[in-house]
C-alpha atoms as a PDB file:
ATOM      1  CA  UNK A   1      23.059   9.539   5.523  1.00  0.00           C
ATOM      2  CA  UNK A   2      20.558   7.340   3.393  1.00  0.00           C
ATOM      3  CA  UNK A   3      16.977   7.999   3.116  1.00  0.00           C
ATOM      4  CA  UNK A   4      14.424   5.473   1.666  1.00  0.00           C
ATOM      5  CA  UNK A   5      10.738   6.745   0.253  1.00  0.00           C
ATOM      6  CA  UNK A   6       8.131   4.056  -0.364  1.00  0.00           C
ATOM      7  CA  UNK A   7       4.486   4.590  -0.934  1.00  0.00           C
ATOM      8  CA  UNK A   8       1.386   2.487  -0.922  1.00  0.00           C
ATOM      9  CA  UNK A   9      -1.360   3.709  -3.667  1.00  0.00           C
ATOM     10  CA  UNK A  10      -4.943   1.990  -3.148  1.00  0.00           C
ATOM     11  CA  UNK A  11      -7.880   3.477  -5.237  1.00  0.00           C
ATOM     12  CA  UNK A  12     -11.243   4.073  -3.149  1.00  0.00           C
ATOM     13  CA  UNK A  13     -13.990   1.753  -4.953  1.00  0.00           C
ATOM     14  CA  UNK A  14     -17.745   1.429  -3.684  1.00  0.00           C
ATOM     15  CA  UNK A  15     -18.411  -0.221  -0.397  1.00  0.00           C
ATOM     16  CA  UNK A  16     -14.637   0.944   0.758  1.00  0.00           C
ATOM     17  CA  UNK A  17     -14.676   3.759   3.717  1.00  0.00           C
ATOM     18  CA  UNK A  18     -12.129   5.581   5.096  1.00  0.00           C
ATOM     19  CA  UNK A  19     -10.420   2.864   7.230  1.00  0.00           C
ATOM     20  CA  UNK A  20     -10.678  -0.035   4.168  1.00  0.00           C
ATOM     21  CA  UNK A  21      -8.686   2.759   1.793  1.00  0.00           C
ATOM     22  CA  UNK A  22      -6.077   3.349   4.493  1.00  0.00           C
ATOM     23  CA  UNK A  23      -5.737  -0.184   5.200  1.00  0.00           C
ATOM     24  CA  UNK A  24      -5.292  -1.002   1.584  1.00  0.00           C
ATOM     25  CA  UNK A  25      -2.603   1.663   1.149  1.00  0.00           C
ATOM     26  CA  UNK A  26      -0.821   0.046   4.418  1.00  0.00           C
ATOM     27  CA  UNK A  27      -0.663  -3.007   2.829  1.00  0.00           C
ATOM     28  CA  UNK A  28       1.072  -1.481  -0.448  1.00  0.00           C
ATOM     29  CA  UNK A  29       3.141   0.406   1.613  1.00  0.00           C
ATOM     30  CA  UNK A  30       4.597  -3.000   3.482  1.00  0.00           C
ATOM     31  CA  UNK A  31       4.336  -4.732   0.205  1.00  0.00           C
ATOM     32  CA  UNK A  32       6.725  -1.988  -1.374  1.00  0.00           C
ATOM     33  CA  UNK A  33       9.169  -1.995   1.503  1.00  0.00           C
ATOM     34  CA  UNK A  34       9.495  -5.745   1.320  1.00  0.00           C
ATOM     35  CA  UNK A  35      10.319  -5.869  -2.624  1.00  0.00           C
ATOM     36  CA  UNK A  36      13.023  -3.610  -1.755  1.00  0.00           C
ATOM     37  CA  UNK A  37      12.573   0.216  -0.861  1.00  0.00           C
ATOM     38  CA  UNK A  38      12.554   2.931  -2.892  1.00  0.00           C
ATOM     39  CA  UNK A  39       9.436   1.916  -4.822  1.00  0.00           C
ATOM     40  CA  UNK A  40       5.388   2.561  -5.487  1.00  0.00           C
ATOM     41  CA  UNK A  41       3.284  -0.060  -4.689  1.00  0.00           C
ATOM     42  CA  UNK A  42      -0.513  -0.524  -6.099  1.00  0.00           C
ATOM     43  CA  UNK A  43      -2.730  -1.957  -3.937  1.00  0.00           C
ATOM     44  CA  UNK A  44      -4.045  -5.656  -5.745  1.00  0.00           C
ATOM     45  CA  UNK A  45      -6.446  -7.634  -4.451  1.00  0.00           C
ATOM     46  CA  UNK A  46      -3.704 -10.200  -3.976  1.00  0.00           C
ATOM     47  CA  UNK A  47      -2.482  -8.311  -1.431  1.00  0.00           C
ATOM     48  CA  UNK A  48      -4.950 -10.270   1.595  1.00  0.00           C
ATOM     49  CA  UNK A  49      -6.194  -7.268   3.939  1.00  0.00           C
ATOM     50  CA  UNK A  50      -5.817  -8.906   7.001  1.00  0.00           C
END
Protein backbone atom coordinates (compact mmCIF):
# COMPACT_ATOMS: atom_id res chain seq x y z
CA UNK A 1 0.00 0.00 0.00
CA UNK A 2 1.20 3.68 -0.80
CA UNK A 3 0.08 6.64 1.02
CA UNK A 4 0.65 10.27 -0.21
CA UNK A 5 0.51 13.46 2.44
CA UNK A 6 0.30 16.93 0.92
CA UNK A 7 -0.56 20.09 2.70
CA UNK A 8 -1.58 23.57 1.76
CA UNK A 9 -0.14 26.38 4.32
CA UNK A 10 -1.83 29.98 3.78
CA UNK A 11 -1.09 32.65 6.52
CA UNK A 12 -4.31 34.69 7.74
CA UNK A 13 -3.50 38.52 6.84
CA UNK A 14 -6.04 41.51 7.50
CA UNK A 15 -9.22 41.65 5.53
CA UNK A 16 -8.97 37.56 5.16
CA UNK A 17 -11.92 35.59 7.19
CA UNK A 18 -12.38 32.25 7.78
CA UNK A 19 -13.53 31.09 4.29
CA UNK A 20 -10.59 33.38 2.30
CA UNK A 21 -7.85 31.37 4.72
CA UNK A 22 -9.42 28.01 3.88
CA UNK A 23 -9.70 28.80 0.36
CA UNK A 24 -6.13 29.88 0.18
CA UNK A 25 -4.92 26.68 1.87
CA UNK A 26 -7.17 24.69 -0.86
CA UNK A 27 -5.42 26.20 -3.42
CA UNK A 28 -1.85 25.17 -1.91
CA UNK A 29 -3.13 22.00 -1.24
CA UNK A 30 -4.08 21.41 -5.24
CA UNK A 31 -1.02 23.33 -6.10
CA UNK A 32 1.14 20.73 -4.02
CA UNK A 33 -0.62 17.68 -5.39
CA UNK A 34 -0.06 18.86 -8.92
CA UNK A 35 3.90 19.45 -8.52
CA UNK A 36 3.94 15.97 -7.47
CA UNK A 37 2.68 14.65 -3.97
CA UNK A 38 4.36 14.31 -1.04
CA UNK A 39 5.06 18.02 -0.59
CA UNK A 40 4.13 21.52 1.44
CA UNK A 41 2.80 24.07 -0.46
CA UNK A 42 2.72 28.00 0.62
CA UNK A 43 0.00 29.77 -0.43
CA UNK A 44 1.45 32.88 -3.06
CA UNK A 45 -0.50 35.29 -4.38
CA UNK A 46 0.26 33.71 -7.73
CA UNK A 47 -1.78 31.12 -6.89
CA UNK A 48 -5.36 33.03 -8.51
CA UNK A 49 -8.20 32.25 -5.79
CA UNK A 50 -10.78 31.55 -8.04
Amino acid sequence: MRITASFGVAELRDGDDSVRLLLKADKALYSAKRNGKNRVEVYREEIPLK
